[in-house]
Protein backbone atom coordinates (compact mmCIF):
# COMPACT_ATOMS: atom_id res chain seq x y z
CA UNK A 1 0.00 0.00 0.00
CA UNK A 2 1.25 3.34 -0.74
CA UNK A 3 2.45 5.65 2.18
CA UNK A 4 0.77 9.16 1.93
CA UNK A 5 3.38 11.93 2.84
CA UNK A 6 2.21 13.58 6.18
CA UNK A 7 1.80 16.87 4.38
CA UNK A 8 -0.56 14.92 2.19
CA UNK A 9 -2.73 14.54 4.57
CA UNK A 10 -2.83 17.30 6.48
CA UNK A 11 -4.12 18.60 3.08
CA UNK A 12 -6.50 16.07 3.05
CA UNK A 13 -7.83 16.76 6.50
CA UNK A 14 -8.87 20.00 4.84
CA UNK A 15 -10.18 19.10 1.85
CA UNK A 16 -13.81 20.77 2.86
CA UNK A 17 -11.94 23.93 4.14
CA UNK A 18 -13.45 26.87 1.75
CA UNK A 19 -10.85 28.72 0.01
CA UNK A 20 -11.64 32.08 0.96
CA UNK A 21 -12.44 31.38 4.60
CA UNK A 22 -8.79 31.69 6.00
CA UNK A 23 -5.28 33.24 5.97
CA UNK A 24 -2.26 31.77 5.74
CA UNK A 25 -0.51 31.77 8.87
CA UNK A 26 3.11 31.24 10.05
CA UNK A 27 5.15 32.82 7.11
CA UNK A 28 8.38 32.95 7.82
CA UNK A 29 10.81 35.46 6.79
CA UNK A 30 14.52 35.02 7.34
CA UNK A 31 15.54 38.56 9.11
CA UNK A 32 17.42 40.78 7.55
CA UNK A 33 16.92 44.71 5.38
CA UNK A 34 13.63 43.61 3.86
CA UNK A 35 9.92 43.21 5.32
CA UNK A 36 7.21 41.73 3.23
CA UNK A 37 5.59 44.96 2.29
CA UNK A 38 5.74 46.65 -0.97
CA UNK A 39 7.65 49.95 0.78
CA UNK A 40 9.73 47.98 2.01
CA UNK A 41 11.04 46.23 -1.00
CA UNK A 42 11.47 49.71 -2.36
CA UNK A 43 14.70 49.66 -0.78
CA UNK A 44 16.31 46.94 -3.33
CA UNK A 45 18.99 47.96 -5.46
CA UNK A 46 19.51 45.89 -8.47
CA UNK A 47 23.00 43.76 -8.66
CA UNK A 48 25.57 45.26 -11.42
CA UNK A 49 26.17 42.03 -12.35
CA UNK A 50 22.38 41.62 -13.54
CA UNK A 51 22.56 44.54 -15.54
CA UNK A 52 26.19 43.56 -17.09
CA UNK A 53 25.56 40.50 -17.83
CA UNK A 54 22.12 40.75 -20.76
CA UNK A 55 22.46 37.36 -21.94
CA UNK A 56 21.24 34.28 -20.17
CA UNK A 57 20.08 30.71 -21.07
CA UNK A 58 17.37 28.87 -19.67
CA UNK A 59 16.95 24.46 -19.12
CA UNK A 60 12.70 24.97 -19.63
CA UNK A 61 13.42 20.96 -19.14
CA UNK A 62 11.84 18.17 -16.75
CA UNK A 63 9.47 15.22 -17.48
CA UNK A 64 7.43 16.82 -19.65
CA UNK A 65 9.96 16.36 -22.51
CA UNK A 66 9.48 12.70 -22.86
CA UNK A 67 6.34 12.60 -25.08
CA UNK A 68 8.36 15.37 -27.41
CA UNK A 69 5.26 16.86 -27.53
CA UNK A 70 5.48 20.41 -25.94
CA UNK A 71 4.59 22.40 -23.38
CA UNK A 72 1.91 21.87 -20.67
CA UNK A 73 1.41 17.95 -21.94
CA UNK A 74 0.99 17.01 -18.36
CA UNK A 75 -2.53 18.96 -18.19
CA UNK A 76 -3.52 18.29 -21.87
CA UNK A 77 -3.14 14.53 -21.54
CA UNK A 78 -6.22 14.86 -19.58
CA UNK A 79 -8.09 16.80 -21.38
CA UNK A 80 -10.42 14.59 -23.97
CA UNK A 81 -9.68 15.29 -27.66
CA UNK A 82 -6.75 17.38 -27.55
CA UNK A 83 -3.77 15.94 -29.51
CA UNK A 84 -2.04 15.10 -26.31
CA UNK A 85 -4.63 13.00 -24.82
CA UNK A 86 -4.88 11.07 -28.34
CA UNK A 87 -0.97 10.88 -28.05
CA UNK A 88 -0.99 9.80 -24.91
CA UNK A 89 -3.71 6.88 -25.15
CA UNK A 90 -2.01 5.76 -27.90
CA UNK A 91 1.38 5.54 -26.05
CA UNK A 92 1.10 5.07 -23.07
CA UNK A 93 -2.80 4.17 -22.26
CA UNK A 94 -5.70 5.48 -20.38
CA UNK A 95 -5.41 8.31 -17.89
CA UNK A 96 -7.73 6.56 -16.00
CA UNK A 97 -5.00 3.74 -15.05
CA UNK A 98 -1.55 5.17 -16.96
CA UNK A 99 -1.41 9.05 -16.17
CA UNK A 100 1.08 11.40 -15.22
CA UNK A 101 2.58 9.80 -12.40
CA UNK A 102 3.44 6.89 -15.20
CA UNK A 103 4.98 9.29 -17.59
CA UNK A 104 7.30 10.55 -14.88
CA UNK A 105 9.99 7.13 -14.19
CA UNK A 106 10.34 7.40 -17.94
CA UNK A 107 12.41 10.92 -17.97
CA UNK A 108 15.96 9.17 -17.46
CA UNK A 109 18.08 12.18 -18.76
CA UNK A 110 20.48 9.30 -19.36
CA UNK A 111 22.83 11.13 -21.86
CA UNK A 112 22.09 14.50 -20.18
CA UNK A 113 26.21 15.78 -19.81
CA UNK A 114 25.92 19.00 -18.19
CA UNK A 115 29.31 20.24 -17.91
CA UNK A 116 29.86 20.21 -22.10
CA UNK A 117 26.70 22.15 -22.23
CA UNK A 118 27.67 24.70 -19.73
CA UNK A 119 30.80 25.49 -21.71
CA UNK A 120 28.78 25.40 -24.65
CA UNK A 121 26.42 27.98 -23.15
CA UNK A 122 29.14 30.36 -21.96
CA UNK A 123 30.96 30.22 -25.12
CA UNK A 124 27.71 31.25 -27.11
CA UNK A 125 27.34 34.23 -24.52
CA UNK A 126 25.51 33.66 -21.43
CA UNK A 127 26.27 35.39 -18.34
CA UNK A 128 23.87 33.19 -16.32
CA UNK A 129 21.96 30.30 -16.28
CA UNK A 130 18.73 29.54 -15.35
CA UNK A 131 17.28 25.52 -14.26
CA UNK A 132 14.04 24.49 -14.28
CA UNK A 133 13.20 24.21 -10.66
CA UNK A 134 9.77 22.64 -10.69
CA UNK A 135 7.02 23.01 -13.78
CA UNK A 136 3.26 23.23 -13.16
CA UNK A 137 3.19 19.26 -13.47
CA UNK A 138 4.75 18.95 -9.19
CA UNK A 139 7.84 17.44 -10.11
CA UNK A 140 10.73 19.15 -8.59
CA UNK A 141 14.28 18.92 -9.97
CA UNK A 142 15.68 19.33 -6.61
CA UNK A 143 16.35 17.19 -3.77
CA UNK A 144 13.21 17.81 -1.51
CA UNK A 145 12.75 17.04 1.63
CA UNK A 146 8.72 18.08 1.78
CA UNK A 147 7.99 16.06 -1.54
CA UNK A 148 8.79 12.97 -2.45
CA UNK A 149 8.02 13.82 -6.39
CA UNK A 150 11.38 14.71 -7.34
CA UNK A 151 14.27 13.69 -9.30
CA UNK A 152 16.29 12.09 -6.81
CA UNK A 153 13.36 10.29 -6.08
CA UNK A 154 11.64 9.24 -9.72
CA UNK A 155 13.55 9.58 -13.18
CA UNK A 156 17.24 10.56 -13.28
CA UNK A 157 17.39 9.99 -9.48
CA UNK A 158 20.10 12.83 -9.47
CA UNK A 159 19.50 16.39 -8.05
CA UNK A 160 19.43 18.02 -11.06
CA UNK A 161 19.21 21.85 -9.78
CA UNK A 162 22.47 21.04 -7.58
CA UNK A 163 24.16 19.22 -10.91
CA UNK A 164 23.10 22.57 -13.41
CA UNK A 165 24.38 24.73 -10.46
CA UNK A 166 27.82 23.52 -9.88
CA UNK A 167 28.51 23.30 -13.68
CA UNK A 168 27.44 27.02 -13.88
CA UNK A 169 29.82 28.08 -11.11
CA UNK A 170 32.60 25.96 -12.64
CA UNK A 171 32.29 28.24 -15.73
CA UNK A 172 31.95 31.30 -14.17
CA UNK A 173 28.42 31.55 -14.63
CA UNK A 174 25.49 32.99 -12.27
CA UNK A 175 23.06 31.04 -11.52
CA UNK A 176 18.99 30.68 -11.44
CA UNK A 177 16.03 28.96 -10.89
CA UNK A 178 12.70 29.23 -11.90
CA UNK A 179 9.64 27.90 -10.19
CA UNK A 180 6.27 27.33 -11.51
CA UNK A 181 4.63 25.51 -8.88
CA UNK A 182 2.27 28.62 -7.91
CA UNK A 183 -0.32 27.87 -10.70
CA UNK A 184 0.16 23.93 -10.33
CA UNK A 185 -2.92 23.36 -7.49
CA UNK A 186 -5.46 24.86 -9.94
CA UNK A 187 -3.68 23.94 -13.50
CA UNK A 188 -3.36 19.94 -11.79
CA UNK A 189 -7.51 19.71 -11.61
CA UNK A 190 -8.03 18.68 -14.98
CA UNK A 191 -6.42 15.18 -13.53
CA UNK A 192 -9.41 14.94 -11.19
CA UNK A 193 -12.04 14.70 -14.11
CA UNK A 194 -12.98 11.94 -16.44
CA UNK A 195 -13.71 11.26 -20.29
CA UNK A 196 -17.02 12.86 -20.97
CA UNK A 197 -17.78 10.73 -24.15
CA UNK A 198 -16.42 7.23 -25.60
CA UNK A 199 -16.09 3.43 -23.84
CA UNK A 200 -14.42 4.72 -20.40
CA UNK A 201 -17.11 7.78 -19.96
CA UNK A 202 -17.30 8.67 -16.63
CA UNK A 203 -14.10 7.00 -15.48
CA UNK A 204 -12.37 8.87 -13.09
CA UNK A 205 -8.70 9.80 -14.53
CA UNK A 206 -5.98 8.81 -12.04
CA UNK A 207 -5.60 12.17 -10.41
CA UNK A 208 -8.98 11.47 -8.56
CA UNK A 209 -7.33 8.72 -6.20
CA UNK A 210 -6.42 10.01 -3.01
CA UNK A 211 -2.88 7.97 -3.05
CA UNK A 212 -2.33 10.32 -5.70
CA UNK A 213 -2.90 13.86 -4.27
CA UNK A 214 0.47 14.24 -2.91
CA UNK A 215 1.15 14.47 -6.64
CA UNK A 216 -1.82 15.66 -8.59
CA UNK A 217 -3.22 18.01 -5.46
CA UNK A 218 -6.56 17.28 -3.48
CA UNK A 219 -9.59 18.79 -5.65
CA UNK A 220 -10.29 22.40 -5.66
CA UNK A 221 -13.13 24.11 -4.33
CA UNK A 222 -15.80 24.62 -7.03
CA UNK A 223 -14.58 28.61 -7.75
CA UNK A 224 -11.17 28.52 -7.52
CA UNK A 225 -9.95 28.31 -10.87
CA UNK A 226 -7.45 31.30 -11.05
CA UNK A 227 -4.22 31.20 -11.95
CA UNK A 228 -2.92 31.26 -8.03
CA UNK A 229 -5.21 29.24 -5.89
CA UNK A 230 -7.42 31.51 -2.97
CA UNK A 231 -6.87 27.82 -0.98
CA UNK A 232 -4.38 29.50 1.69
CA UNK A 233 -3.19 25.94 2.50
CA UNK A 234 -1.79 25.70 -0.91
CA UNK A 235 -0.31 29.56 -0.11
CA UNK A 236 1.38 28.38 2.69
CA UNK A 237 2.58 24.40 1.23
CA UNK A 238 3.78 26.86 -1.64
CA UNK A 239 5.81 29.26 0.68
CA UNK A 240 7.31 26.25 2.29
CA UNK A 241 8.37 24.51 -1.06
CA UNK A 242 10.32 27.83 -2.45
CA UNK A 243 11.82 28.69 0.52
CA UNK A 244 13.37 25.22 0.63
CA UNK A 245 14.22 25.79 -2.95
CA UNK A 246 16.17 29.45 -2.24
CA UNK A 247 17.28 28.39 1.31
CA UNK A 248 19.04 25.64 0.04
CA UNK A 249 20.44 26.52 -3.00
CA UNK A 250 21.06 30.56 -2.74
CA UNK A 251 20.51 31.39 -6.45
CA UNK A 252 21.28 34.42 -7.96
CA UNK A 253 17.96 34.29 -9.59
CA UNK A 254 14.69 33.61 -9.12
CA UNK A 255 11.93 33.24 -11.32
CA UNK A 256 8.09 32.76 -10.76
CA UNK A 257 6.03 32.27 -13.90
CA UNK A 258 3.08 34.96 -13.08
CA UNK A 259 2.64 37.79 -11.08
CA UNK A 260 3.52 37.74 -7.57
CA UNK A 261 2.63 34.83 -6.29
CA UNK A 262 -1.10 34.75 -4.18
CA UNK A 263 -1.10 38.70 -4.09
CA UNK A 264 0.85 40.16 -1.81
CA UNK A 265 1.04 38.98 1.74
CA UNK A 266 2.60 35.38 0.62
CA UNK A 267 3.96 36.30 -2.37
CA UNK A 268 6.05 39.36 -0.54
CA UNK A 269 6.93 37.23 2.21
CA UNK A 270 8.70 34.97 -0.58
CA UNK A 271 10.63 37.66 -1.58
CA UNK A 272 11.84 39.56 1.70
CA UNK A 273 13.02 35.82 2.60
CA UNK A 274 14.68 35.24 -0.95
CA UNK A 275 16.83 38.72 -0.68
CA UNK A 276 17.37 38.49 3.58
CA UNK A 277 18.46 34.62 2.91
CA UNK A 278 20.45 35.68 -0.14
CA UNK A 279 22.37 38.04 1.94
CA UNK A 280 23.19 36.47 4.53
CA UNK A 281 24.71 33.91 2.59
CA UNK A 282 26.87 36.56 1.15
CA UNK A 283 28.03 38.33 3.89
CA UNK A 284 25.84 41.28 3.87
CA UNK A 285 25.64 41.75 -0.13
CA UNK A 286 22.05 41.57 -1.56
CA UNK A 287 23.28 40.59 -4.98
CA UNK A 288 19.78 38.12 -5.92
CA UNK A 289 17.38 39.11 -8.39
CA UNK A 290 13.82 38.24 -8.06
CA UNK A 291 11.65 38.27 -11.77
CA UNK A 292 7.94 37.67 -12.14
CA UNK A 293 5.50 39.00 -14.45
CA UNK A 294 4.29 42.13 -12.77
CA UNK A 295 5.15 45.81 -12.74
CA UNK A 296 7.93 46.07 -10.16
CA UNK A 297 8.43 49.91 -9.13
CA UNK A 298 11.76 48.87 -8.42
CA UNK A 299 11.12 46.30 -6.03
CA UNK A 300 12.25 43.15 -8.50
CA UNK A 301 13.06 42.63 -12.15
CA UNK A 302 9.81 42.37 -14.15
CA UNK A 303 9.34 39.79 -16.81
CA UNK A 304 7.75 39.19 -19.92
CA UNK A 305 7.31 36.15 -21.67
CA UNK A 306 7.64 35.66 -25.35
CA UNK A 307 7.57 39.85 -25.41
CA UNK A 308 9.63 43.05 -24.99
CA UNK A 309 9.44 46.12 -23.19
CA UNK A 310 7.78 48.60 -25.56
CA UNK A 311 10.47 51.32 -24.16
CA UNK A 312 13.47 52.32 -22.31
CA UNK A 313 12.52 51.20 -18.42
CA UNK A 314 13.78 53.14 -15.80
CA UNK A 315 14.30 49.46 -14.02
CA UNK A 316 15.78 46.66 -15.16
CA UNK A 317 13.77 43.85 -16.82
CA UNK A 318 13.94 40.64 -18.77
CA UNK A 319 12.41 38.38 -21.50
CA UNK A 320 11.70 35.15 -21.53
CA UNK A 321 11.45 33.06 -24.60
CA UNK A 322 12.50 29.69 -26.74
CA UNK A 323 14.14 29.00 -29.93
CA UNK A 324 11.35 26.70 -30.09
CA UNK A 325 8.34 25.52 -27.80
CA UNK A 326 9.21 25.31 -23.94
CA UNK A 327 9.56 21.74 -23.92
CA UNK A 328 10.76 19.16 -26.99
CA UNK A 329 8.61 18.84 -29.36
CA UNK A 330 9.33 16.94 -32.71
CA UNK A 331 7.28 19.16 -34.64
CA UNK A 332 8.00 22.81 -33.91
CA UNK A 333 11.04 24.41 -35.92
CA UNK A 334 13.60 26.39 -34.03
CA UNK A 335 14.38 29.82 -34.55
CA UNK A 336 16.93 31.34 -36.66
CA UNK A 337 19.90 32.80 -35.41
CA UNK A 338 18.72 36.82 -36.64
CA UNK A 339 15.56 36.27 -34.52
CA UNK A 340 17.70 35.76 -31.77
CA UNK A 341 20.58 38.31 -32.38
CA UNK A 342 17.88 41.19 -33.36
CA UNK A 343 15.60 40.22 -30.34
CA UNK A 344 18.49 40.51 -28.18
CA UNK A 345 19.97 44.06 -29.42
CA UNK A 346 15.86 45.35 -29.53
CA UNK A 347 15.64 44.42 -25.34
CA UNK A 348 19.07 45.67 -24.56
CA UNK A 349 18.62 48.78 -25.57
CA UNK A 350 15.93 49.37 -23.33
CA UNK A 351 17.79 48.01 -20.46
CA UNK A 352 16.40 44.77 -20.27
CA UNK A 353 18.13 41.27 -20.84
CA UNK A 354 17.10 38.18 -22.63
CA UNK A 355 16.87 34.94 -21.50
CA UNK A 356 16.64 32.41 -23.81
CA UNK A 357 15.31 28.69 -23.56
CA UNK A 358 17.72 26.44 -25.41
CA UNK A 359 15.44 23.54 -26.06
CA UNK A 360 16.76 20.07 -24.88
CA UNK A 361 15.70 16.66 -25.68
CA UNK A 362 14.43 14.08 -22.85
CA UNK A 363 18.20 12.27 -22.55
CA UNK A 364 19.78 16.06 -22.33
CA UNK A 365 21.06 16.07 -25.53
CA UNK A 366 20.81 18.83 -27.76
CA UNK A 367 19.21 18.65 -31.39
CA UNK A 368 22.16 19.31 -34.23
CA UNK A 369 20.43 22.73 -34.86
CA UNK A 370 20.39 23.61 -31.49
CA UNK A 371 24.13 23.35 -31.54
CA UNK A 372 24.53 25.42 -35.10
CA UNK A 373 22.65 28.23 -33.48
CA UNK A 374 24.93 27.94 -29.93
CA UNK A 375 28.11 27.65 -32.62
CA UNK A 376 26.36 31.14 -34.74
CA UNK A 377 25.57 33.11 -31.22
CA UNK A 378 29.35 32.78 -29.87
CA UNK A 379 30.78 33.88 -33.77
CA UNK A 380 28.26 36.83 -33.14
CA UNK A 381 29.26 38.02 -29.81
CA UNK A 382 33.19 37.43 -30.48
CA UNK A 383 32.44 40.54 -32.41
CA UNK A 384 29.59 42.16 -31.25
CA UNK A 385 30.07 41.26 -27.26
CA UNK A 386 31.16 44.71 -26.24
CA UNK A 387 28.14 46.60 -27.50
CA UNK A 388 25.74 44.31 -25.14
CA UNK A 389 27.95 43.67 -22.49
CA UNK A 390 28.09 46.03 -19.56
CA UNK A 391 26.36 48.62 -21.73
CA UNK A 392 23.44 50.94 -20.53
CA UNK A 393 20.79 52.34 -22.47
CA UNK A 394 20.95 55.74 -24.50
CA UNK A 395 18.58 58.42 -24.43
CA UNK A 396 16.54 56.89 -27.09
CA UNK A 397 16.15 53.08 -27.47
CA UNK A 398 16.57 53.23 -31.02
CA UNK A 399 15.06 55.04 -34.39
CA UNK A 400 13.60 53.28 -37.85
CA UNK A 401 10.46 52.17 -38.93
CA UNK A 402 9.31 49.15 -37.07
CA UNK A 403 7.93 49.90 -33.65
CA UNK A 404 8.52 47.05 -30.77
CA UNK A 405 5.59 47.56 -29.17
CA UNK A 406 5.89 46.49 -25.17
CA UNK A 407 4.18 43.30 -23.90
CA UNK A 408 3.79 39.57 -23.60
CA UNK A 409 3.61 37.48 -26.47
CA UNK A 410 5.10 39.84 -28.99
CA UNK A 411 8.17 38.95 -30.60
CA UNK A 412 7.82 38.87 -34.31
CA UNK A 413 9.17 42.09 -36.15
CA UNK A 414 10.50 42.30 -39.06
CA UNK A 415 13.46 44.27 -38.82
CA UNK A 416 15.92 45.52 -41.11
CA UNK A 417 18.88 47.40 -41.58
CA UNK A 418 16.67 50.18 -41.30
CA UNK A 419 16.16 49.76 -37.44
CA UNK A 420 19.15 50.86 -35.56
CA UNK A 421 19.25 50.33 -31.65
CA UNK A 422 21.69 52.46 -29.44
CA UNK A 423 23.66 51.15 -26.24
CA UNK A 424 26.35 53.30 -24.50
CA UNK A 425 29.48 52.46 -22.09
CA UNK A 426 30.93 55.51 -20.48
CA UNK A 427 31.90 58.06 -23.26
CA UNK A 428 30.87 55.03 -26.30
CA UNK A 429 27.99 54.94 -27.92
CA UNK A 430 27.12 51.71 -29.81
CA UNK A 431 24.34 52.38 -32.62
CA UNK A 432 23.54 48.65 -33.59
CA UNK A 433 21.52 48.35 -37.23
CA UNK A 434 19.58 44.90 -37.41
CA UNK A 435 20.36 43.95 -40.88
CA UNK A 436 23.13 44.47 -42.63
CA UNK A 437 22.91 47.68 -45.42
CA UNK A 438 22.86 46.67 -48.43
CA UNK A 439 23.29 50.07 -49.63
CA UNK A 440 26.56 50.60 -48.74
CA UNK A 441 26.63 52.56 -45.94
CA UNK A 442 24.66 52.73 -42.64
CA UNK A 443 22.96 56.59 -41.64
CA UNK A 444 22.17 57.11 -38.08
CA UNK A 445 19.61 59.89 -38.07
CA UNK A 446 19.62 60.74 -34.25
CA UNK A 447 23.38 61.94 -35.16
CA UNK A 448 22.62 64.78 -37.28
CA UNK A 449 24.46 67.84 -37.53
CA UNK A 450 22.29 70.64 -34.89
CA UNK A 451 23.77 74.17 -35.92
CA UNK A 452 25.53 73.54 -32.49
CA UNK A 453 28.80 72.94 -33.58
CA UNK A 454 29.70 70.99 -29.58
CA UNK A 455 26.39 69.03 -29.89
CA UNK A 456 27.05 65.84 -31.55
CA UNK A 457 30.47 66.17 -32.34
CA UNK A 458 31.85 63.31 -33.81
CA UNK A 459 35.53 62.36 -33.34
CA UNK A 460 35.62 58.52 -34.80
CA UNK A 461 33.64 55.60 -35.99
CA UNK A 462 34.24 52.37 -35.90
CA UNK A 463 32.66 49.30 -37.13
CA UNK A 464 33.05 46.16 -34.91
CA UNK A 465 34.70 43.35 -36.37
CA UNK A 466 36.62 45.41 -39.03
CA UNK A 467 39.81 47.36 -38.83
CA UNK A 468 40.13 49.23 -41.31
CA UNK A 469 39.38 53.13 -41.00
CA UNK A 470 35.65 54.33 -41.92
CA UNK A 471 34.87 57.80 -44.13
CA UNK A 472 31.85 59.41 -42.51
CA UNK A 473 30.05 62.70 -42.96
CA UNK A 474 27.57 64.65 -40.55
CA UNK A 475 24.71 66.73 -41.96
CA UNK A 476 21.14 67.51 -41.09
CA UNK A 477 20.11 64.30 -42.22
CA UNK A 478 22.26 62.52 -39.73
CA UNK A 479 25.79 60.65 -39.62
CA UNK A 480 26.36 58.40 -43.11
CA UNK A 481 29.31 56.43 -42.62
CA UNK A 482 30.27 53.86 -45.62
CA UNK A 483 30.84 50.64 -44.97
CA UNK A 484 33.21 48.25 -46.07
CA UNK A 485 32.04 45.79 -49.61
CA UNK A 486 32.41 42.34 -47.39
CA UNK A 487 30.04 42.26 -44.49
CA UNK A 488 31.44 41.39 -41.17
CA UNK A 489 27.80 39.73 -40.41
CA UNK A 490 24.65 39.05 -41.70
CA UNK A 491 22.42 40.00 -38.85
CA UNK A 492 23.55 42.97 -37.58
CA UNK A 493 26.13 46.67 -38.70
CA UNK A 494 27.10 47.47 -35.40
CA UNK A 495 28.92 51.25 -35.07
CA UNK A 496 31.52 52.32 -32.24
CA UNK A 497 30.96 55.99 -31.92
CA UNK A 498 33.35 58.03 -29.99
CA UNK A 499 32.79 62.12 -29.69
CA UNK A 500 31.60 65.06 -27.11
CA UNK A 501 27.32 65.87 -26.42
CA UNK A 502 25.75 63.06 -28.40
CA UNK A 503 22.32 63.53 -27.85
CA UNK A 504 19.38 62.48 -29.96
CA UNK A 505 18.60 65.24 -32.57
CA UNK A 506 15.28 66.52 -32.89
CA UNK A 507 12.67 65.12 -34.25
CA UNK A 508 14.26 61.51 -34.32
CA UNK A 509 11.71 58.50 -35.00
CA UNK A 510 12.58 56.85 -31.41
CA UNK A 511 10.89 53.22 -32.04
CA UNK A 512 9.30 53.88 -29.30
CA UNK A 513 5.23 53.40 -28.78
């Protein structure tokens, strides 16, 4: 007979316990500069290392990448007619008998060799890394001590968030996490139901046994279907989980997929813990970045997923996104190396950074493409590396015709040569076209001559990855400087403009909404 974890069934002592009719209680907050209150967290400073480093890569990878058939297949097995549930009766059986818990013991990672992809990830450019902590789906990459669904456990039976970690420090990488647990009690329920139509109507799927619920959660009350659960005993078995998760790890990063988790009394209690915890582990230094998908006011880094801030933001921020879907799948195609570079150039010069889900398959091993675009990204940033690096935006984000409007789930433009994006270091100012000109030469219209003969005063131009000297001229229709007949890339013209007042000129297009 199965053994139900004892937080299993405290959980199922309250199963009748309305959602709305309690707080959580007992959050604990390691001491230190922060209290869980929004003024409070005003007093966070973002780490320069954050803000130097622009480039991470991301490990969106657990269980879920077995069927190779995308994201969120856990809660689509279940639900009758998708193309997950027909996938997954056809390979693996009913989810009445063969569900979830089934598909897990089958993720073996067996050829996963995380040290060669760490050195692989900082030679293409990353300045962090990011593991998959634990997905909507329960299963926790780490070794848990208040769940026993987790990969020391079930599949790989190594701790993979300890394995990723150690690799990243070897190489001189920061490191992150992400957790997506907070939407997992609600997105789960779709395991509680049963086919609606067909020989097996009626039959409940797997996630309605109670020797399951330590897995699949106990059902939900009948109106709490939000993303975060009202239930505050999932608030509080939530706190518990992530602070195990920071507490024992320290990352550099953490990332919740949604808003602040269960508005703000648990959610803020997460984070004064995660920055107190983090510095105290570092002697004093608050140097850990929290990102979620919500407006920050400079309290963390705010995210947005498969989108772009539509401006330069006073704060720091960061996208999210894949070269393909978030987990395998055999029939998406990955994304070219100029959606990537341009993407990249776009958010960094409106102070944010990308990080970018390199797509593994179930045994850890990378696709051939994937490694062609990993190869392409470090040949790109061997050249182009000091105009992201360390850089800070300009007074204008960029000029041309195509407008990057902000939000989530926008991240197809069609750039060209046309759309030039500025990033400065000290005195330098980097003016980045994304395309290469095939006129010739590239013009910079926020350079213009002003009548001012100390405003914009250029002294020298460069053009990264090329030596030789550059002709320019300066007029009222900007600064045209001619480029050399053999491009040094195909993605980008990146200028390195040295001189005294460079300021936008008026009436520059600013690609901004």
């Amino acid at each position: 007979m199965k053994l139900i974890p004892l937080l299993s069934l405290c959980l199922l002592a309250a199963t009748n316990l309305r959602a709305d009719s309690a707080t959580p209680q007992n959050l604990p907050v390691t001491p230190g500069p922060f209290q869980p209150t929004m003024d409070s967290l005003t007093n966070y400073s973002y780490p320069e290392w954050f803000r130097d480093a622009k480039f991470g890569i991301w490990a969106h990878w657990g269980p879920q990448s077995v069927p190779m058939m995308g994201d969120w297949y856990a809660r689509k097995m279940y639900q009758q007619g998708t193309a997950d549930y027909k996938d997954h009766l056809a390979r693996y059986g009913h989810p009445s008998t063969n569900g979830w818990k089934d598909i897990i013991p089958l993720w073996k990672a067996e050829n996963w060799d995380p040290e060669r992809l760490m050195k692989l990830y900082k030679k293409a450019g990353a300045k962090y890394f990011v593991s998959m902590g634990t997905h909507h789906d329960d299963f926790f990459l780490w070794k848990s001590q208040l769940h026993s669904w987790n990969a020391v456990n079930y599949g790989p039976h190594r701790d993979v968030v300890a394995t990723w970690q150690k690799a990243a420090k070897e190489n001189g990488l920061r490191f992150g996490v992400s957790e997506h647990l907070g939407a997992s009690f609600t997105w789960f329920q779709d395991s509680h139901h049963a086919d609606k139509t067909g020989p097996l109507a009626g039959v409940p799927y797997d996630g309605a046994n109670s020797n399951n619920w330590d897995l699949y959660h106990f059902p939900a009350d009948s109106n709490d279907k939000g993303w975060y659960s009202k239930n505050p005993l999932w608030q509080q078995q939530w706190l518990g989980e992530i602070e195990e998760l920071e507490r024992t790890y320290h990352p550099d990063l953490l990332y919740s997929d949604g808003p602040v988790p269960f508005g703000n009394e648990v959610g803020l209690a997460m984070i004064a813990d995660y920055y107190n915890s983090g510095a105290a582990y570092r002697h004093g230094r608050v140097e850990t970045v929290y990102n979620c998908k919500q407006d920050s006011g400079g309290r963390w880094v705010r995210d947005y997923e498969r989108g772009v801030g539509g401006g330069i933001s006073p704060y720091p921020w960061q996208t999210d996104t894949s070269i393909g879907d978030w987990f395998y799948n055999k029939n998406w195609k990955y994304r070219p190396i100029n959606w990537t570079v341009t993407m990249l150039v776009d958010i960094v010069s409106k102070n944010g950074n990308l990080l970018l889900n390199v797509v593994q398959r179930p045994d850890g091993t990378l696709d051939p493409e994937v490694e062609q675009l990993l190869g392409q990204l470090s040949d790109w940033f061997a050249i182009h590396g000091e105009a992201i690096y360390g850089t800070r935006p300009w007074y204008i984000a960029g000029e041309g015709p195509v407008k990057a409007k902000g939000g989530a789930f926008k991240e197809d433009f069609k750039y060209t040569a046309e759309d030039i994006r500025f990033t400065t270091k000290g005195k330098t100012l980097y003016a980045i076209a994304l395309g290469w000109p095939d006129t010739g030469h590239m013009t910079v219209r926020a350079l213009a001559s002003t009548g001012d003969g100390e405003v914009n005063k250029i002294k020298r131009v460069e053009l990264l990855g090329y030596k030789g000297k550059l002709k320019f001229t300066q007029d009222a229709n900007g600064l045209t400087v001619e480029l050399p007949a053999t491009k040094v890339s195909d993605y980008t013209c990146a200028l390195k403009i040295t001189g005294s007042h460079l300021k936008p000129a008026g009436g520059t297009d600013a690609a901004q909404p």
